[in-house]
Protein backbone atom coordinates (compact mmCIF):
# COMPACT_ATOMS: atom_id res chain seq x y z
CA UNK A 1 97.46 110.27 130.61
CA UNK A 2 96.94 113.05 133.65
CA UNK A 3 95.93 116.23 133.08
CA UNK A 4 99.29 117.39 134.54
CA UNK A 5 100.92 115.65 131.34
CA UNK A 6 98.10 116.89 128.88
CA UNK A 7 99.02 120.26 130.51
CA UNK A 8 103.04 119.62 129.90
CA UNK A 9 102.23 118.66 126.12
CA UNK A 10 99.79 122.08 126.09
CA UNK A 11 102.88 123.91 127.19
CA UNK A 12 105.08 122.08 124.84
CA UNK A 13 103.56 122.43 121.93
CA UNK A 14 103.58 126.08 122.57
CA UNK A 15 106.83 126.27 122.81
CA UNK A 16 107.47 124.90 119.68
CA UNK A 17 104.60 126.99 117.95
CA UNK A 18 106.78 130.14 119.58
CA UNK A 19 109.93 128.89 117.57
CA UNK A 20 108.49 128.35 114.34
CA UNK A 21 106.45 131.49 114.14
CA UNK A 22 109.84 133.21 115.53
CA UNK A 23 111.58 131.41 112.20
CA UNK A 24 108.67 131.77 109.96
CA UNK A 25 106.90 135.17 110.41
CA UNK A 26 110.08 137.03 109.35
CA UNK A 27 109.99 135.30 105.92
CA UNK A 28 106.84 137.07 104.81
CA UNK A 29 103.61 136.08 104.77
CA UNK A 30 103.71 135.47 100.70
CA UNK A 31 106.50 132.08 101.66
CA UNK A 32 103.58 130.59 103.33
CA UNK A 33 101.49 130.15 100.34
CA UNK A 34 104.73 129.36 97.96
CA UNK A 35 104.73 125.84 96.62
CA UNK A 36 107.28 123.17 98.02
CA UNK A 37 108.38 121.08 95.92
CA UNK A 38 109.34 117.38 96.85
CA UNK A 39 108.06 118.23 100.94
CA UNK A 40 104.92 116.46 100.93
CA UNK A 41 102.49 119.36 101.23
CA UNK A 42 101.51 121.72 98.88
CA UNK A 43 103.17 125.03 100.95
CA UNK A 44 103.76 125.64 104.35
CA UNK A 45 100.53 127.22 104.99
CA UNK A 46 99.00 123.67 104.67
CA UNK A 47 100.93 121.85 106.94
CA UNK A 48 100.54 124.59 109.82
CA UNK A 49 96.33 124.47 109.34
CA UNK A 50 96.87 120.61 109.16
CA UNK A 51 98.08 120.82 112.54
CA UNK A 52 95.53 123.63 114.20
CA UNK A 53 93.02 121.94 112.34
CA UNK A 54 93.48 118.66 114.15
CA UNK A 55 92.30 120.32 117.94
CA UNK A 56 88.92 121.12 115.71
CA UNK A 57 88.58 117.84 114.17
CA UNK A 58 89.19 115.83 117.91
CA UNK A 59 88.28 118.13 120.41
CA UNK A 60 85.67 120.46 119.38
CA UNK A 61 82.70 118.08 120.17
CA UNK A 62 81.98 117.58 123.91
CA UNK A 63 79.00 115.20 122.14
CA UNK A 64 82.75 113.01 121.41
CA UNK A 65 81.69 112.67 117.56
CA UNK A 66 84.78 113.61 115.66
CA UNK A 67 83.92 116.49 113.13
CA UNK A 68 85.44 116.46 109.66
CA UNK A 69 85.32 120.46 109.43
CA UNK A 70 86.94 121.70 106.54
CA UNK A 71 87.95 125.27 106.13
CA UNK A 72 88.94 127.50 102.69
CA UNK A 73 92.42 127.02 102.82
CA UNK A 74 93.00 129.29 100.05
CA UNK A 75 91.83 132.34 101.99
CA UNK A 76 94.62 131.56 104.36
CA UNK A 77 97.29 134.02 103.12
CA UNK A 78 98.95 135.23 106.01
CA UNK A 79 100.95 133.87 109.58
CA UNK A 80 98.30 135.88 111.26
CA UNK A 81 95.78 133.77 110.01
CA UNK A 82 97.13 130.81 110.73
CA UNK A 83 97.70 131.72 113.98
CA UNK A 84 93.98 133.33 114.88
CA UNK A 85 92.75 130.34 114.12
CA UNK A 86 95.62 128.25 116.21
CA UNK A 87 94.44 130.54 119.01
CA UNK A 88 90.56 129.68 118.75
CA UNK A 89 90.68 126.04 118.70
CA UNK A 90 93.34 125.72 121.09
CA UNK A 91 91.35 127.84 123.46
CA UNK A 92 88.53 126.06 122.57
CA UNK A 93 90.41 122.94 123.66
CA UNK A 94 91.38 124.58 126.78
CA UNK A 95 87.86 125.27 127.82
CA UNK A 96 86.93 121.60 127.00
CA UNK A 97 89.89 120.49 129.20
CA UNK A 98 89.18 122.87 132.53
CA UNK A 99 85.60 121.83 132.27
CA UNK A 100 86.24 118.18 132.82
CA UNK A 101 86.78 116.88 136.41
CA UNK A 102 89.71 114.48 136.49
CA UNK A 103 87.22 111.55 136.86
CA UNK A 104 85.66 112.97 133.44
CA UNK A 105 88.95 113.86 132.17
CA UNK A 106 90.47 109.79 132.54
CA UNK A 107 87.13 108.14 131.86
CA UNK A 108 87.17 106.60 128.77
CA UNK A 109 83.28 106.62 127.41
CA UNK A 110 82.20 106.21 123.43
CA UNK A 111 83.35 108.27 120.70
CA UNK A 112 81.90 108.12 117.12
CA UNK A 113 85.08 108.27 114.87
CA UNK A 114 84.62 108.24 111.65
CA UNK A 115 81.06 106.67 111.89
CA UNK A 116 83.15 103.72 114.36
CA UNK A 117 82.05 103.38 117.78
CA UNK A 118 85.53 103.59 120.45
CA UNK A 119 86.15 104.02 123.48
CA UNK A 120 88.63 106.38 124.54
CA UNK A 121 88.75 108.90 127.67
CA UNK A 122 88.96 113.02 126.61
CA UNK A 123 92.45 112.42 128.10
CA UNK A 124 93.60 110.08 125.28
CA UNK A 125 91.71 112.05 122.36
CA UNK A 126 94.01 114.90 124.24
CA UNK A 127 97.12 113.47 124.23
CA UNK A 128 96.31 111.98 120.39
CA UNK A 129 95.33 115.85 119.19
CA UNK A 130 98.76 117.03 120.92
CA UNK A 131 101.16 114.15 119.76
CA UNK A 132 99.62 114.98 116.22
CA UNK A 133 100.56 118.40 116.01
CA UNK A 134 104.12 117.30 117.49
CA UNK A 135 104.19 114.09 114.77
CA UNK A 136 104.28 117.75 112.18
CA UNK A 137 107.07 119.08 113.78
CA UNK A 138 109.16 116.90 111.25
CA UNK A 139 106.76 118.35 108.31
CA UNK A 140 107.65 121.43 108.92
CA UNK A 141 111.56 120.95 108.86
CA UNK A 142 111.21 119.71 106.00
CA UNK A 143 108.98 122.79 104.27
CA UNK A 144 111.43 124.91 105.85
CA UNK A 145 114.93 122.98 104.55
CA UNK A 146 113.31 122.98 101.18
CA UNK A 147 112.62 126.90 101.32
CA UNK A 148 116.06 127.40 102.01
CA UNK A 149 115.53 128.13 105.46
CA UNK A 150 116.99 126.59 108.78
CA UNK A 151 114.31 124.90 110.79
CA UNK A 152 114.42 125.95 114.51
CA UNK A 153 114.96 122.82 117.26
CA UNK A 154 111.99 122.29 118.68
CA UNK A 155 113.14 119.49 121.18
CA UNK A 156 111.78 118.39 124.10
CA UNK A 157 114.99 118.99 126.03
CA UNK A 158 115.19 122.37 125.23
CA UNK A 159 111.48 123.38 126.12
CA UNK A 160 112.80 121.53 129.87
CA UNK A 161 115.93 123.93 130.03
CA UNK A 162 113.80 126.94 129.36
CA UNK A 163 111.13 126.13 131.53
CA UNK A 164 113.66 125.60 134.49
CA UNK A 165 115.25 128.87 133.17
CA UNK A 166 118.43 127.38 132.15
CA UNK A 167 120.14 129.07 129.07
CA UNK A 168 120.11 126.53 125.88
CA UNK A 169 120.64 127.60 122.15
């Protein structure tokens, strides 16, 4: 993995973020918090942190021990929230990523997961924080068809048309 891919999923993933928050903002901050039955998590507040919280638990140590932060989910109430805290350790990630050469960046050196000793470069602890949040993409469907709500498309495809400007939807 390049950084000009790790870049591509950065971009990506935004798009997607864009799309939900365009589906999910409008429904009021109090359907975050509301339970969903039979989706897997316990609202979709949970599942969005789960994501964001994933760039913290990966990326936030330069050191390359994984951190096991936790955070009081229950004072989470609102999309604005959510997404302050997107925004911090995604920028933190950012910084991490524009401080490593592209020697540093593809290197793969020891990481303490989990109290394991791997090896893995920054580029593939990357790639595996920005594959994770897209692995939730499915999640959150599946919150949203169980609210009653239409999910956006968040396809790959469709971030390439509007990157290239082409008119999709």
């Amino acid at each position: 993995m390049n950084r000009a891919a790790i870049e591509e999923l950065f971009a990506f993933t935004d798009f997607s973020w864009r799309l939900h928050e365009q589906t999910i903002r409008p429904l009021g901050d109090e359907r975050l918090c509301e339970p969903v039955p039979g989706s897997g998590w316990p609202a979709l507040r949970d599942a969005l942190m789960h994501i964001s919280w994933a760039y913290e638990r990966w990326i936030s140590d330069p050191e390359r021990v994984t951190t096991d932060v936790s955070f009081d989910m229950q004072s989470t109430r609102s999309w604005e929230d959510i997404d302050q805290y997107r925004r911090k350790v995604r920028g933190h990630s950012r910084q991490y990523l524009d401080s490593l050469s592209d020697s540093e960046l593809t290197t793969a050196r020891e990481m303490d997961i989990d109290g394991e000793s791997l090896m893995f470069s920054p580029a593939d602890i990357f790639a595996h924080a920005l594959l994770h949040e897209r692995e939730h993409h499915g999640d959150i469907s599946t919150l949203l068809y169980q609210m009653g709500v239409e999910p956006p498309i968040v396809e790959y495809r469709f971030y390439l048309m509007e990157a290239r400007g082409e008119a999709w939807g």
